[in-house]
PDB file of N, CA and C in Angstrom:
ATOM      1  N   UNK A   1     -10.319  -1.422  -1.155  1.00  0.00           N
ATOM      2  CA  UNK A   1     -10.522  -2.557  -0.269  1.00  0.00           C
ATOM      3  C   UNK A   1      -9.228  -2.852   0.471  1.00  0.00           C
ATOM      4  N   UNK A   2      -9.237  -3.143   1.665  1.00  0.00           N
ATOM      5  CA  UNK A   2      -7.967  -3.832   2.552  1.00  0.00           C
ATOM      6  C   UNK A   2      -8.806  -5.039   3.013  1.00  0.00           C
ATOM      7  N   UNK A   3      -7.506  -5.746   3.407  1.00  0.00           N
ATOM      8  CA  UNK A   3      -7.585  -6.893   4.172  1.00  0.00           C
ATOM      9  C   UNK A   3      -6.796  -7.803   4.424  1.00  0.00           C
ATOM     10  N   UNK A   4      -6.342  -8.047   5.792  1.00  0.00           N
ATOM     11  CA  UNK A   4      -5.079  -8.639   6.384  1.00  0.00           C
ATOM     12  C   UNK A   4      -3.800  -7.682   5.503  1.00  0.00           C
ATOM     13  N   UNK A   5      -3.676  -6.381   5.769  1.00  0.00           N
ATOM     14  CA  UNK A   5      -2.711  -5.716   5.698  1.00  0.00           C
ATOM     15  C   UNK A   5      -2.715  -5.733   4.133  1.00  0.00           C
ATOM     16  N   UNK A   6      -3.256  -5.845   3.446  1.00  0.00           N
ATOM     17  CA  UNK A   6      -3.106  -6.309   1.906  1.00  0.00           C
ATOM     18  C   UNK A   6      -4.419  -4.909   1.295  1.00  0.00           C
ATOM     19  N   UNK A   7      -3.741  -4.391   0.285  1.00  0.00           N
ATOM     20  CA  UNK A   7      -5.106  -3.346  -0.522  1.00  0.00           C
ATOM     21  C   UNK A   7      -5.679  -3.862  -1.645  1.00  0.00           C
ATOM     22  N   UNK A   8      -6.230  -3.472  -2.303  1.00  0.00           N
ATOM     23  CA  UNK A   8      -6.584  -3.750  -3.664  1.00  0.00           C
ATOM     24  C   UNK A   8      -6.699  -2.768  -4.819  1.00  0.00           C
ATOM     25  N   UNK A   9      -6.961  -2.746  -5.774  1.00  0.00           N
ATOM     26  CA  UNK A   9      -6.533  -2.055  -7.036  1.00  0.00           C
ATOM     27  C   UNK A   9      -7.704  -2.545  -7.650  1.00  0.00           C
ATOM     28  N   UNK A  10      -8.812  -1.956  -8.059  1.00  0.00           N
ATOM     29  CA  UNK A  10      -9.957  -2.424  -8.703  1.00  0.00           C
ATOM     30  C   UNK A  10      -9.784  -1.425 -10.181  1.00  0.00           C
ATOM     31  N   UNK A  11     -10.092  -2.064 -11.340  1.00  0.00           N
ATOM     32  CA  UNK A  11     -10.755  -1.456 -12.393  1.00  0.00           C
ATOM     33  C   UNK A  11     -11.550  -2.260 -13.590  1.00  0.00           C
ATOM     34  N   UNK A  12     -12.571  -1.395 -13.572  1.00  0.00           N
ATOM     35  CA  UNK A  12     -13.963  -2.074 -14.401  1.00  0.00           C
ATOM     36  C   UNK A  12     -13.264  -2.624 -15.712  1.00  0.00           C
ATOM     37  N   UNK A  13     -13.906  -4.172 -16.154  1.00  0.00           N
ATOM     38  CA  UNK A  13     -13.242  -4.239 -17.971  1.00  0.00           C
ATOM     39  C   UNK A  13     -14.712  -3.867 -18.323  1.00  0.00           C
ATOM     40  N   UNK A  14     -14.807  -3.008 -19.320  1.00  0.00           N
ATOM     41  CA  UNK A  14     -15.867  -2.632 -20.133  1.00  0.00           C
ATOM     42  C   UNK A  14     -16.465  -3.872 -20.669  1.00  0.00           C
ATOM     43  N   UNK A  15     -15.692  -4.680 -21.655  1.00  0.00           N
ATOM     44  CA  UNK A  15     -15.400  -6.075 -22.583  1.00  0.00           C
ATOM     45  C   UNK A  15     -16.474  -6.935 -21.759  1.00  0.00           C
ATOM     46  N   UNK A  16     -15.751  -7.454 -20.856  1.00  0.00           N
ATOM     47  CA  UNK A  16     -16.294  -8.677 -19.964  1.00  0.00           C
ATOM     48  C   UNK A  16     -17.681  -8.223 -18.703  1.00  0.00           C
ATOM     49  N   UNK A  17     -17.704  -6.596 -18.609  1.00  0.00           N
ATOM     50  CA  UNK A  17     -18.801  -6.070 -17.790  1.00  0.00           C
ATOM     51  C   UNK A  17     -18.825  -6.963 -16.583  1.00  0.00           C
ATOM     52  N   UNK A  18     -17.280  -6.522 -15.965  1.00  0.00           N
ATOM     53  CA  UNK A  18     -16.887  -6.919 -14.999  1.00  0.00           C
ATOM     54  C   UNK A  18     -15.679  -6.276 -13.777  1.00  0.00           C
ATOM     55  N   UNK A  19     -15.030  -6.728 -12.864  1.00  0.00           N
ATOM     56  CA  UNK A  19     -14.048  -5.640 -12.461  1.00  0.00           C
ATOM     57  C   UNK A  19     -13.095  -6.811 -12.769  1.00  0.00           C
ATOM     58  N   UNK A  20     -11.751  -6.264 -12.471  1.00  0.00           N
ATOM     59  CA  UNK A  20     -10.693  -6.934 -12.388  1.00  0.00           C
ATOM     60  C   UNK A  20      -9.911  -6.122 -11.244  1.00  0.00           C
ATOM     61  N   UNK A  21      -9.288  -7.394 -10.459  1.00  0.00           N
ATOM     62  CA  UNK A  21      -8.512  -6.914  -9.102  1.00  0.00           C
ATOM     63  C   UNK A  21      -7.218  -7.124  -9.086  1.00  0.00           C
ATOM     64  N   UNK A  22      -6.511  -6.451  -8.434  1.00  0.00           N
ATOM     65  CA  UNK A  22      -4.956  -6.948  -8.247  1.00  0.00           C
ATOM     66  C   UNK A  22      -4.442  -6.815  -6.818  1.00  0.00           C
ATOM     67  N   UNK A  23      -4.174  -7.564  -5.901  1.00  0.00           N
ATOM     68  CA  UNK A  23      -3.808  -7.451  -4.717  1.00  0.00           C
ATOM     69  C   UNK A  23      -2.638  -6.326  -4.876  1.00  0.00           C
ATOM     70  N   UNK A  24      -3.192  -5.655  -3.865  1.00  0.00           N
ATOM     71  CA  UNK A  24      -1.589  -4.692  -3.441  1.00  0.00           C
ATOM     72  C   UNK A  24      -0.904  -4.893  -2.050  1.00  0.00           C
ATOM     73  N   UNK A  25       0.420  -5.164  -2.132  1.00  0.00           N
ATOM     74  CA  UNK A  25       1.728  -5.714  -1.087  1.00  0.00           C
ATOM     75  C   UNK A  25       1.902  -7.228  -0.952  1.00  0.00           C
ATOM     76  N   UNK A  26       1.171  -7.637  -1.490  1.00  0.00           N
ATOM     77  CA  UNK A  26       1.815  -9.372  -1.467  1.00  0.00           C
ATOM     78  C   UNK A  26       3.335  -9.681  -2.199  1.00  0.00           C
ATOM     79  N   UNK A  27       4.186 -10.180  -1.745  1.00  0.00           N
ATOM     80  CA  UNK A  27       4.866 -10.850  -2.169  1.00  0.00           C
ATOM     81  C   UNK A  27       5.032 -11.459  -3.731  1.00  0.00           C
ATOM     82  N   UNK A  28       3.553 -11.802  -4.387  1.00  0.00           N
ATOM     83  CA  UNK A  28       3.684 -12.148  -5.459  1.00  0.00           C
ATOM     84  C   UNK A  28       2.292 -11.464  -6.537  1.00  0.00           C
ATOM     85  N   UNK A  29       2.081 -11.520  -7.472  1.00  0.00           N
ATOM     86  CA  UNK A  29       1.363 -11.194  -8.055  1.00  0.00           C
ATOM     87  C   UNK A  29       0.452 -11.905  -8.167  1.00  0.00           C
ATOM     88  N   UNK A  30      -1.106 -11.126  -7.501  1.00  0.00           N
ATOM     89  CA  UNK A  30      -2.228 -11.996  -7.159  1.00  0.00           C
ATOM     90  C   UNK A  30      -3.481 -11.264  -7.974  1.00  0.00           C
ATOM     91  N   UNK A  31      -3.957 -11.780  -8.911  1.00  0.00           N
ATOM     92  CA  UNK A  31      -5.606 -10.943  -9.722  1.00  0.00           C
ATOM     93  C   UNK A  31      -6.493 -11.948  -9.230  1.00  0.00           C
ATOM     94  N   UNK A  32      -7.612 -10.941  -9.532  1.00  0.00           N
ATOM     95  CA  UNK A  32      -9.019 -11.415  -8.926  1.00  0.00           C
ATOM     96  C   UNK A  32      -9.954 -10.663  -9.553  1.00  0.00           C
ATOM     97  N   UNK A  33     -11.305 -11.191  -9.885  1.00  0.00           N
ATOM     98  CA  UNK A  33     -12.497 -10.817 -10.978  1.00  0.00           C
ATOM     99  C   UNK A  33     -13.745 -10.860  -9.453  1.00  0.00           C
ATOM    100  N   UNK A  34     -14.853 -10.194 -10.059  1.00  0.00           N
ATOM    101  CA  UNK A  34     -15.920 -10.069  -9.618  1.00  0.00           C
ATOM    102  C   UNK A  34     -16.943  -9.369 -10.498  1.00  0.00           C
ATOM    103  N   UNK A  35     -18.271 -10.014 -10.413  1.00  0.00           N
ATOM    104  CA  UNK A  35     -19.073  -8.978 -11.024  1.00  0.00           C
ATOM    105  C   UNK A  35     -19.858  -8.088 -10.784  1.00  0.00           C
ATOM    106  N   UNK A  36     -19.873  -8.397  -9.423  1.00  0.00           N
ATOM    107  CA  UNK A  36     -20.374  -7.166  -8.418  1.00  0.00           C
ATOM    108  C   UNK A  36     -19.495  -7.256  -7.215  1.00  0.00           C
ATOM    109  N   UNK A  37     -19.917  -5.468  -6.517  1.00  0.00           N
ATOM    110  CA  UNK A  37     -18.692  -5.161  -5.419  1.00  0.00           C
ATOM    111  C   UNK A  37     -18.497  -6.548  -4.417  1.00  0.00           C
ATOM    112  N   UNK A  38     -20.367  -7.070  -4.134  1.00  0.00           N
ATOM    113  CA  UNK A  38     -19.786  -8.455  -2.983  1.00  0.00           C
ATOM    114  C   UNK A  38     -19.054  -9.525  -3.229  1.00  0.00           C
ATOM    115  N   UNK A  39     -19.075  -9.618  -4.887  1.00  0.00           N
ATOM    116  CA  UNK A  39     -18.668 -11.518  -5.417  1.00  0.00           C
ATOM    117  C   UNK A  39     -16.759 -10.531  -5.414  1.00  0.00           C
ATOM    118  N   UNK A  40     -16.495  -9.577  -5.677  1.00  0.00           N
ATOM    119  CA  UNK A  40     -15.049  -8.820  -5.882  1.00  0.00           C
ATOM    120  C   UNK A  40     -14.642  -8.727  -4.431  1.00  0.00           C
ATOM    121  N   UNK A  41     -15.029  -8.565  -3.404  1.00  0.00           N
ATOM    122  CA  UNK A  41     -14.994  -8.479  -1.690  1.00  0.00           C
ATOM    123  C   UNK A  41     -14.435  -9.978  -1.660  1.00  0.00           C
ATOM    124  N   UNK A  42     -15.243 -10.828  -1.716  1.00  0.00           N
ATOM    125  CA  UNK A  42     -15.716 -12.043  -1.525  1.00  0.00           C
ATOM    126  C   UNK A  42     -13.634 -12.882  -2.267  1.00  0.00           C
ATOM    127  N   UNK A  43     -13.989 -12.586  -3.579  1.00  0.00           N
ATOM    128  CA  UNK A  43     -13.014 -13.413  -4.324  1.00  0.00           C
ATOM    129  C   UNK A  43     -11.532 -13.001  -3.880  1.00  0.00           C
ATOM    130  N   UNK A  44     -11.758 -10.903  -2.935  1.00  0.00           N
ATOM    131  CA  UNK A  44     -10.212 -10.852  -2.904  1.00  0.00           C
ATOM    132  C   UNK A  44      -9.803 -11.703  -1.610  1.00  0.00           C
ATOM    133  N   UNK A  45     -10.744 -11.300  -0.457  1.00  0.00           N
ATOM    134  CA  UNK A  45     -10.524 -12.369   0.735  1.00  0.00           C
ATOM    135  C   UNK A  45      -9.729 -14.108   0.163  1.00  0.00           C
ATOM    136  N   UNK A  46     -10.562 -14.321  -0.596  1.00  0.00           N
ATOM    137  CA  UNK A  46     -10.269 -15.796  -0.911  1.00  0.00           C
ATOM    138  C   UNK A  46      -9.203 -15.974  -1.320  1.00  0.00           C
ATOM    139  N   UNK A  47      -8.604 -15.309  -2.455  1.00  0.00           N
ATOM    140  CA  UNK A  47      -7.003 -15.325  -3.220  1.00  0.00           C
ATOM    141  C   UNK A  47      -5.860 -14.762  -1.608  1.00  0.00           C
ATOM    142  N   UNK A  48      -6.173 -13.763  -0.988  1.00  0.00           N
ATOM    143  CA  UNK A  48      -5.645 -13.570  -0.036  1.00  0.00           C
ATOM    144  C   UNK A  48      -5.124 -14.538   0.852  1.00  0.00           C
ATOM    145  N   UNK A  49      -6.329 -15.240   1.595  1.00  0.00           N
ATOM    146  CA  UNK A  49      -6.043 -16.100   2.611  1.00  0.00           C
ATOM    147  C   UNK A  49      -5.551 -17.392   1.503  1.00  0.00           C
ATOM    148  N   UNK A  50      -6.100 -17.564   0.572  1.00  0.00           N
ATOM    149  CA  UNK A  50      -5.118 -18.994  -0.355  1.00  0.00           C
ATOM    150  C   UNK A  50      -3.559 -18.461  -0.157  1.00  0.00           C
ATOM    151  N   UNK A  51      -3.249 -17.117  -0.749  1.00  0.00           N
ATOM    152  CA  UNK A  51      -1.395 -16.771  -0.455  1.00  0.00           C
ATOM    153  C   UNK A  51      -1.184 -16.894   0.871  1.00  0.00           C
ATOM    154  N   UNK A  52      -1.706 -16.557   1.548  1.00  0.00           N
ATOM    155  CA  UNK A  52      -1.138 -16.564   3.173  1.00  0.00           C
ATOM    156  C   UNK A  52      -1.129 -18.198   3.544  1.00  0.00           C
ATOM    157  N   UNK A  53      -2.016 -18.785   2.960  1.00  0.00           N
ATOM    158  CA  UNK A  53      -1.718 -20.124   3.759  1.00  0.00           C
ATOM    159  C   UNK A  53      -0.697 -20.942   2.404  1.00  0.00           C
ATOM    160  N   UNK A  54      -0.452 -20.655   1.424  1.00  0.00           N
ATOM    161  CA  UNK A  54       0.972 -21.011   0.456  1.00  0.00           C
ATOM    162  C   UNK A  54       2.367 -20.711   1.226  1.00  0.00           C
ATOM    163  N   UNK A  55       2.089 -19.521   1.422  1.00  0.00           N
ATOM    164  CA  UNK A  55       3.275 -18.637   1.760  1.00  0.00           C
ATOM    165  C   UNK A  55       3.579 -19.668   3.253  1.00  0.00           C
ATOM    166  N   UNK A  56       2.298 -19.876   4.580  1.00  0.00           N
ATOM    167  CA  UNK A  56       3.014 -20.298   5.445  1.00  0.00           C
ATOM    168  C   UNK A  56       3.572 -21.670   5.441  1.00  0.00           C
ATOM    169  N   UNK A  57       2.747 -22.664   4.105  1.00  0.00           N
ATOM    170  CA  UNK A  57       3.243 -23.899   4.064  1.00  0.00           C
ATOM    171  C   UNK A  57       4.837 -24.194   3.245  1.00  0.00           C
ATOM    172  N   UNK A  58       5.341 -22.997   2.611  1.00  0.00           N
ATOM    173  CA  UNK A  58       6.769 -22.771   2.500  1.00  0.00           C
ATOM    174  C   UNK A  58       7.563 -21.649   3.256  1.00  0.00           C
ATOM    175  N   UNK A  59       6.810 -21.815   3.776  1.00  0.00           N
ATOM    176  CA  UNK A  59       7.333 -20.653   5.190  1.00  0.00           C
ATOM    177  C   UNK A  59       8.356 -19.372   4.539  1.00  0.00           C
ATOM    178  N   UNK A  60       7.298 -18.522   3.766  1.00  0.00           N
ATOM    179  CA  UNK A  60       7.909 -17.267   2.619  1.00  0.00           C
ATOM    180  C   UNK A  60       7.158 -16.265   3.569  1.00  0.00           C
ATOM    181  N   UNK A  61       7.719 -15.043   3.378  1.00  0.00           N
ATOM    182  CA  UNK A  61       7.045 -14.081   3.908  1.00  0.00           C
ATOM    183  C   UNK A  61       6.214 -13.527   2.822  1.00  0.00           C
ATOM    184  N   UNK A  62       4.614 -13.583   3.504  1.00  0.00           N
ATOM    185  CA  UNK A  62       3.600 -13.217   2.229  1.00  0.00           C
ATOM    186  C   UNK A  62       3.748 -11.597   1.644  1.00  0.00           C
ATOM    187  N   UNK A  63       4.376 -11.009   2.360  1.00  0.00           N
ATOM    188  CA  UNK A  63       4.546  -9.358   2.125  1.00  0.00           C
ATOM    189  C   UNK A  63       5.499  -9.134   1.310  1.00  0.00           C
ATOM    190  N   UNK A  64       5.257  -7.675   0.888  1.00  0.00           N
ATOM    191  CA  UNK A  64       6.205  -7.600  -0.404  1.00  0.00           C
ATOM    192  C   UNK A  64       7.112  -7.006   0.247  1.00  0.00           C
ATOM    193  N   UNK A  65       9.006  -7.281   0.145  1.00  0.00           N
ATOM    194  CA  UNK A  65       9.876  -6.394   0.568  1.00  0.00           C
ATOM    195  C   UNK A  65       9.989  -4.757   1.146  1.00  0.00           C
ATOM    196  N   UNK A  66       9.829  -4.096   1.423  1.00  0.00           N
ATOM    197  CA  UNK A  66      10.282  -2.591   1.202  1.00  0.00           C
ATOM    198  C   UNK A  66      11.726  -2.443   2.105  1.00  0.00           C
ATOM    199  N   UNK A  67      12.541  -1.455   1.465  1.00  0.00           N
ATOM    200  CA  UNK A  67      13.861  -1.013   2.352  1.00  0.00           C
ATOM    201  C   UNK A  67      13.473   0.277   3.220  1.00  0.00           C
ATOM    202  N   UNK A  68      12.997   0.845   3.296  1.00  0.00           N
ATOM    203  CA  UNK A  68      12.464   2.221   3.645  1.00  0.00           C
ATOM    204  C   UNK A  68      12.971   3.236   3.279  1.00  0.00           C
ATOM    205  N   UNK A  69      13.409   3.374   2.381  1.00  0.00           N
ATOM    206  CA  UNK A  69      13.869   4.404   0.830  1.00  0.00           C
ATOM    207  C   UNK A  69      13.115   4.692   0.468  1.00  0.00           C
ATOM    208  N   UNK A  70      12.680   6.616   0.290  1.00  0.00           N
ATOM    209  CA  UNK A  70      11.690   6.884  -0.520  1.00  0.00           C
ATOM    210  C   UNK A  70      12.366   7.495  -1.468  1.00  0.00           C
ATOM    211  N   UNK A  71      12.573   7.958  -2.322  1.00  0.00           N
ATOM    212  CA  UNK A  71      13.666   9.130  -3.128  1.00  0.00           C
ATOM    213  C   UNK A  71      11.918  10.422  -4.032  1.00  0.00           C
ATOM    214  N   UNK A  72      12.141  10.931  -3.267  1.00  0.00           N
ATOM    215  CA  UNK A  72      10.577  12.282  -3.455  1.00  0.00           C
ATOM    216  C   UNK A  72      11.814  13.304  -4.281  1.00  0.00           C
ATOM    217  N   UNK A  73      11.141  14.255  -5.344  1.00  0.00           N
ATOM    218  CA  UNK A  73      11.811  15.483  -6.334  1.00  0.00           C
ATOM    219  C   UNK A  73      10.629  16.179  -6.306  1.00  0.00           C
ATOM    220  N   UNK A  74      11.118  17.240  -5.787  1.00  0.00           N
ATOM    221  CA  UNK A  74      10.338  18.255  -5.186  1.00  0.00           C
ATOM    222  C   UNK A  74      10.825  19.654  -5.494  1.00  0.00           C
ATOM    223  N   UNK A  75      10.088  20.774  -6.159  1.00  0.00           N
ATOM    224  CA  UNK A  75      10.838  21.935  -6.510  1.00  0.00           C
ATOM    225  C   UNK A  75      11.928  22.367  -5.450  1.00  0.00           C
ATOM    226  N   UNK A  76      12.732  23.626  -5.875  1.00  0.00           N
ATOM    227  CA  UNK A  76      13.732  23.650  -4.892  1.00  0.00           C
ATOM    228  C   UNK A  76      12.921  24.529  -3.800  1.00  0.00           C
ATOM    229  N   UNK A  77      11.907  24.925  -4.206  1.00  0.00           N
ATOM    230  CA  UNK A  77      11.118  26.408  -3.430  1.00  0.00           C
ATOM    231  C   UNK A  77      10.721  25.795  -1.930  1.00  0.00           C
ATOM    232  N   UNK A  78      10.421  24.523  -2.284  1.00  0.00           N
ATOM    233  CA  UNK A  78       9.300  23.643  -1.481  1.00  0.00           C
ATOM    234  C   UNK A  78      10.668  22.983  -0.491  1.00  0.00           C
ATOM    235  N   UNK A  79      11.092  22.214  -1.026  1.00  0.00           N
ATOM    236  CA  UNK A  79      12.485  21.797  -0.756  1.00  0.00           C
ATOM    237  C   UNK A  79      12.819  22.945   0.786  1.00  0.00           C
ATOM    238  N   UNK A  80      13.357  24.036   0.189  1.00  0.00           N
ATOM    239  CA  UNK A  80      13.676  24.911   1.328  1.00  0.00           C
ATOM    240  C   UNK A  80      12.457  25.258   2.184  1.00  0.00           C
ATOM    241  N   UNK A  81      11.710  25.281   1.828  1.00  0.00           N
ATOM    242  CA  UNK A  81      10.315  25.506   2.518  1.00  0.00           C
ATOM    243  C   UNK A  81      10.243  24.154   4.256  1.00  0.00           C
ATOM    244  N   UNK A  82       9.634  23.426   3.234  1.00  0.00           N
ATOM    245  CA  UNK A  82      10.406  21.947   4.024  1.00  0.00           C
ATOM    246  C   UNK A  82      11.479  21.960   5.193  1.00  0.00           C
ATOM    247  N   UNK A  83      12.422  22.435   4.622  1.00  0.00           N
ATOM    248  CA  UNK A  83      13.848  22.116   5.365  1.00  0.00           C
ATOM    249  C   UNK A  83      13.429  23.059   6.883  1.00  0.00           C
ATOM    250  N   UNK A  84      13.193  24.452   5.928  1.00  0.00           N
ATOM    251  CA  UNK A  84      13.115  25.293   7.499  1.00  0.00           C
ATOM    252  C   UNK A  84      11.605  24.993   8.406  1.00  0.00           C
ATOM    253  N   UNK A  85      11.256  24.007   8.041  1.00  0.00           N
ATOM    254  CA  UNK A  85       9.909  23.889   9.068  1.00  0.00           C
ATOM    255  C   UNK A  85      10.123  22.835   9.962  1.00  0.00           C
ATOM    256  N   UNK A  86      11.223  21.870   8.836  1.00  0.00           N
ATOM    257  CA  UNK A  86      11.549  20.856  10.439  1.00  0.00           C
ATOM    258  C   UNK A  86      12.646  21.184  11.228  1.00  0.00           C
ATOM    259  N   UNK A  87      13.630  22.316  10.719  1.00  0.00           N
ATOM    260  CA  UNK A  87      14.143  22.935  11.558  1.00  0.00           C
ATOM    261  C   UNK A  87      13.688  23.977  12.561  1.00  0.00           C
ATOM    262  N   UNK A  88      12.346  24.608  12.151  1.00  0.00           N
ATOM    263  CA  UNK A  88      12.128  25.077  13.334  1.00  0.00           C
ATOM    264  C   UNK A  88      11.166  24.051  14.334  1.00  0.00           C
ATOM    265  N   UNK A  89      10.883  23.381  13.613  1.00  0.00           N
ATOM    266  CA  UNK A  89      10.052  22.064  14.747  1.00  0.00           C
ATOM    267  C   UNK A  89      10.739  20.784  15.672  1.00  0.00           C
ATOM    268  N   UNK A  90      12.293  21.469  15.155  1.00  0.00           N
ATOM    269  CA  UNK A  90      13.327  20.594  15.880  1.00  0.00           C
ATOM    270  C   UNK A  90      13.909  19.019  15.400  1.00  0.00           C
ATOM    271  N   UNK A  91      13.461  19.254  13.960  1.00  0.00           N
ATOM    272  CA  UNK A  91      13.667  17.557  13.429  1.00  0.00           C
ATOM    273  C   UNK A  91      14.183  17.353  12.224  1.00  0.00           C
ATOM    274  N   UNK A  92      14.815  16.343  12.325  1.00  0.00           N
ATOM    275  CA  UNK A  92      15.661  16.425  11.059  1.00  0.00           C
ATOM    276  C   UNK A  92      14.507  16.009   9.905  1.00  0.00           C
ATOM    277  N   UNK A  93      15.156  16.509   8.448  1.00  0.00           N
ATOM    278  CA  UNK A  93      14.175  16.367   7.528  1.00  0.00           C
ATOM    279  C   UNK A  93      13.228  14.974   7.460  1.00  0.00           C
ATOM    280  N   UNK A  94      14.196  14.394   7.471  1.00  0.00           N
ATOM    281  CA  UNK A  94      13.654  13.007   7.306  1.00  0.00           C
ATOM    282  C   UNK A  94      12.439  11.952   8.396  1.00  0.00           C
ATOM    283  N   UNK A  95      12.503  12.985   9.211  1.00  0.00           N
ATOM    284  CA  UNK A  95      11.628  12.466  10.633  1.00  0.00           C
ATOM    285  C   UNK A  95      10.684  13.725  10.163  1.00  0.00           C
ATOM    286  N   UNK A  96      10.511  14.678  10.290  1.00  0.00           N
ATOM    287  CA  UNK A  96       9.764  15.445   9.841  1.00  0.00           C
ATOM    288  C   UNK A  96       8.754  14.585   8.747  1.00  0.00           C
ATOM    289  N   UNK A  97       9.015  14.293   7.785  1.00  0.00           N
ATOM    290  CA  UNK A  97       8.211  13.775   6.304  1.00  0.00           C
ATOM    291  C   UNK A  97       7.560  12.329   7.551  1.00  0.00           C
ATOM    292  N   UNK A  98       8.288  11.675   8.090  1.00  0.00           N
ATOM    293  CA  UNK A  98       7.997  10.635   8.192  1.00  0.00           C
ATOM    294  C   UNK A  98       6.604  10.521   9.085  1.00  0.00           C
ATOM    295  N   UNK A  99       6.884  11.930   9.938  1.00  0.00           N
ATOM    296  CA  UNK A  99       5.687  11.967  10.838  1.00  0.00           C
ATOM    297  C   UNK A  99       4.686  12.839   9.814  1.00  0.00           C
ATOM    298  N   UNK A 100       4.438  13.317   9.109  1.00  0.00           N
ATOM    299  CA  UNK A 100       3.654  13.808   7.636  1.00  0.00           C
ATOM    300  C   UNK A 100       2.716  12.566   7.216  1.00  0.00           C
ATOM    301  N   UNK A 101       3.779  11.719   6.613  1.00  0.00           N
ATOM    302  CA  UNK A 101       3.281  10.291   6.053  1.00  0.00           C
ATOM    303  C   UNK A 101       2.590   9.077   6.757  1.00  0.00           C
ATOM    304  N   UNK A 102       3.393   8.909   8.325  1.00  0.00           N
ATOM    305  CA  UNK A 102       2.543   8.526   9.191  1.00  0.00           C
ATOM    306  C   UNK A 102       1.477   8.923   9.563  1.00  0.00           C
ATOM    307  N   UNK A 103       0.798  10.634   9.616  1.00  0.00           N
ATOM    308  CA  UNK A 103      -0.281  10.947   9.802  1.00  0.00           C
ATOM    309  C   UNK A 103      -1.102  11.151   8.536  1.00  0.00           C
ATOM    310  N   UNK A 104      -0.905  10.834   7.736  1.00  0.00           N
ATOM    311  CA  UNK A 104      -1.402  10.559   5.682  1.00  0.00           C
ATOM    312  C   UNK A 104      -1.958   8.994   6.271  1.00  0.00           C
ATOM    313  N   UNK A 105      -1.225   8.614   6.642  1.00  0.00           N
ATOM    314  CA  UNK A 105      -2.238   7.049   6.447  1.00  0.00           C
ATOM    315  C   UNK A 105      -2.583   6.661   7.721  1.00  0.00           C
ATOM    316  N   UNK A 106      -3.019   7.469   8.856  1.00  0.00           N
ATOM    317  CA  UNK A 106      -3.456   7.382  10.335  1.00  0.00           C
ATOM    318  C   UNK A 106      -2.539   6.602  10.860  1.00  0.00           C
ATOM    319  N   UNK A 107      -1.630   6.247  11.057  1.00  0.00           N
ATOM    320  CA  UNK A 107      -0.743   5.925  12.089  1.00  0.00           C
ATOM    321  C   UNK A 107       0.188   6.318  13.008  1.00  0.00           C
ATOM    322  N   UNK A 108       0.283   6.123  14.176  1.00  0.00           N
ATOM    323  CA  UNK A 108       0.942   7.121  15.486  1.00  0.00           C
ATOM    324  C   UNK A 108       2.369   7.276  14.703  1.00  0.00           C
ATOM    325  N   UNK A 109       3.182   8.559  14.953  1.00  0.00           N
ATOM    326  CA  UNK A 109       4.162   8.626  15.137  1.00  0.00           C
ATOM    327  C   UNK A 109       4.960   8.130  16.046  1.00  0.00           C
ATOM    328  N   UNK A 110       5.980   7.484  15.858  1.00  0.00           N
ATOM    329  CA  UNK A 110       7.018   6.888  17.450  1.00  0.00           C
ATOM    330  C   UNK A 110       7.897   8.045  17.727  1.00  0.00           C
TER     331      UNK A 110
END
């Protein structure tokens, strides 16, 4: 599930014969229950827009930090593999991956 830039993390509790949710990229740690996919749709919207309108009445940014540091360990085979493909495609490693990862989650390269 997404919504307003935010994912979700669903997994069934056997126990309660129910799901349990956890917002993914907020700022703070947000769960949410449902017992079917619409009332779990339904409840993440709701916890969502409740943080976004917390967050703007202390004027916090509702998103979670990132620096844009990835640190990836990758055999050395691949590694060199890698290296000489964005050198022959004219780009340094790191723009290389980035336009990889940008097209992994559909978004234009700049």
């Amino acid at each position: 599930m997404k919504y307003r830039d935010f994912g979700a993390q669903i997994t069934y509790n056997e126990q309660d014969e129910d799901f349990d949710g956890l917002v993914i990229g907020a700022s703070a740690d947000i769960a949410f229950k449902g017992r079917s996919v619409s009332e779990l749709e339904r409840h993440f919207k709701e916890v969502v827009d409740k943080h976004l309108t917390r967050c703007a009445s202390k004027r916090q940014d509702p998103y979670r930090k990132f620096n844009g540091t990835i640190v990836v360990r990758v055999e050395p085979d691949l590694h060199r593999d890698v290296f000489l493909q964005s050198q022959i495609e004219k780009k340094s490693l790191n723009k290389w991956i980035e336009v990889l990862l940008l097209h992994k989650v559909s978004r234009k390269a700049r």
